[in-house]
Protein backbone atom coordinates (compact mmCIF):
# COMPACT_ATOMS: atom_id res chain seq x y z
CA UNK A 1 21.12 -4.29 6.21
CA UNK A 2 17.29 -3.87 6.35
CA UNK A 3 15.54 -3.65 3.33
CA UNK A 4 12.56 -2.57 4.72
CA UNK A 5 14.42 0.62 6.24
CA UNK A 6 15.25 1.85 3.13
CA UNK A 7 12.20 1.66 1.12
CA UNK A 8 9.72 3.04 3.41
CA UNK A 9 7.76 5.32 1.22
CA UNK A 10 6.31 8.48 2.27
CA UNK A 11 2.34 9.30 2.52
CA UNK A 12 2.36 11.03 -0.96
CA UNK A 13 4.15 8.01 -2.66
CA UNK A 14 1.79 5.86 -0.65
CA UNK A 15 -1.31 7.84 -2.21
CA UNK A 16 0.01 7.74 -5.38
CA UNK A 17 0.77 4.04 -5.59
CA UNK A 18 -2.92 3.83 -4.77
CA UNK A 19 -3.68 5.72 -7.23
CA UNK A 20 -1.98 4.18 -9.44
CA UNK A 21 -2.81 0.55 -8.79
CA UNK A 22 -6.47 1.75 -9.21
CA UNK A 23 -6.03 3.22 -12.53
CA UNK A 24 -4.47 -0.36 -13.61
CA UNK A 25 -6.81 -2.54 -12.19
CA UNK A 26 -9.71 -0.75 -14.04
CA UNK A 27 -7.28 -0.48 -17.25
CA UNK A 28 -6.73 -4.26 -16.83
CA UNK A 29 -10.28 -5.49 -16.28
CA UNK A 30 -11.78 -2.87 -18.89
CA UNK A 31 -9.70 -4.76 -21.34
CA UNK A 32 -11.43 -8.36 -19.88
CA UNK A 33 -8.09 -9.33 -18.53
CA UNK A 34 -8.16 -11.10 -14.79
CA UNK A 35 -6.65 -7.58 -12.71
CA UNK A 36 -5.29 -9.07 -9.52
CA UNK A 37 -3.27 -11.93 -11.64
CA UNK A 38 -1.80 -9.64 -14.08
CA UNK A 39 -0.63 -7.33 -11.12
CA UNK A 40 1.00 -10.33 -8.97
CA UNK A 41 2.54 -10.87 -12.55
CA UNK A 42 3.70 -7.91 -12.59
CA UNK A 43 4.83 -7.71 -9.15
CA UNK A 44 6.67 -10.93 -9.01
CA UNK A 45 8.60 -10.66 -12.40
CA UNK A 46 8.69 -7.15 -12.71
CA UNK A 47 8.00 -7.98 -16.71
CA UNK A 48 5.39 -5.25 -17.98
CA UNK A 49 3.88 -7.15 -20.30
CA UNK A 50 1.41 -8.31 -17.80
CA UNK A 51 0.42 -4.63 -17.71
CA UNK A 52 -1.68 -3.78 -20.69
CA UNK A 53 -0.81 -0.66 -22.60
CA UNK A 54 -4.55 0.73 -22.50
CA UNK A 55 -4.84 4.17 -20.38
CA UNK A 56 -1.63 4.19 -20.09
CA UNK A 57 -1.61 1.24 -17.39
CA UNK A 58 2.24 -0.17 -18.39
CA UNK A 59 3.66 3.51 -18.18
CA UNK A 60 1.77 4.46 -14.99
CA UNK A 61 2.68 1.32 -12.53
CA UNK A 62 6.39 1.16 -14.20
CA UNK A 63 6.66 4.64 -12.12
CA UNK A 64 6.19 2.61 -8.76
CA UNK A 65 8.65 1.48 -7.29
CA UNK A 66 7.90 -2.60 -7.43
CA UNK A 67 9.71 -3.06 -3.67
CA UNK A 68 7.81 -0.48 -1.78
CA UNK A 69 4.57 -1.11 -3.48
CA UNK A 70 4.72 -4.91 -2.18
CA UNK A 71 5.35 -3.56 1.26
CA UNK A 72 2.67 -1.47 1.48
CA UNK A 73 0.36 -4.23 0.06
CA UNK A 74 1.66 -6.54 2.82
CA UNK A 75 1.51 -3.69 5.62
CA UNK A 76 -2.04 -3.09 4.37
CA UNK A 77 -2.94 -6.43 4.54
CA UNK A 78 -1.82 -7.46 8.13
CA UNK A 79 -3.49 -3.78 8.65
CA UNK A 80 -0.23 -2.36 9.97
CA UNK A 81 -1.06 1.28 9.30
């Protein structure tokens, strides 16, 4: 089975996962944390306690799904689409 096939998300979740990702990193590094480590934490062990609670930052990126997010960052990074 491919994985990739069946977590291909649309434009809108695309968007919002943006959106999303935004409102943590500023959430993360308001609080003086290091943003991009705490979301690879987050990413990799799926444990939200690498996502503060401030703004609502745990909450919001708990609504992503963790699978599709990582291929979009990885399709956005070998600038795929």
């Amino acid at each position: 089975m491919n994985s990739e096939k069946s977590i291909s998300p649309s434009q809108e979740e695309t968007a919002d996962a943006k959106t999303v990702l935004q409102e943590v990193y500023n959430a993360l590094n308001e609080k003086g944390y290091n943003p991009i480590g705490q979301i690879v934490g987050y990413l990799l062990s799926e444990d939200p306690t690498y996502i503060t609670n401030c703004n609502n930052a745990r909450a919001l990126i708990r609504k992503i799904d963790r699978d599709a997010l990582m291929c979009e960052l990885v399709k956005c990074y070998l600038d795929l689409e």
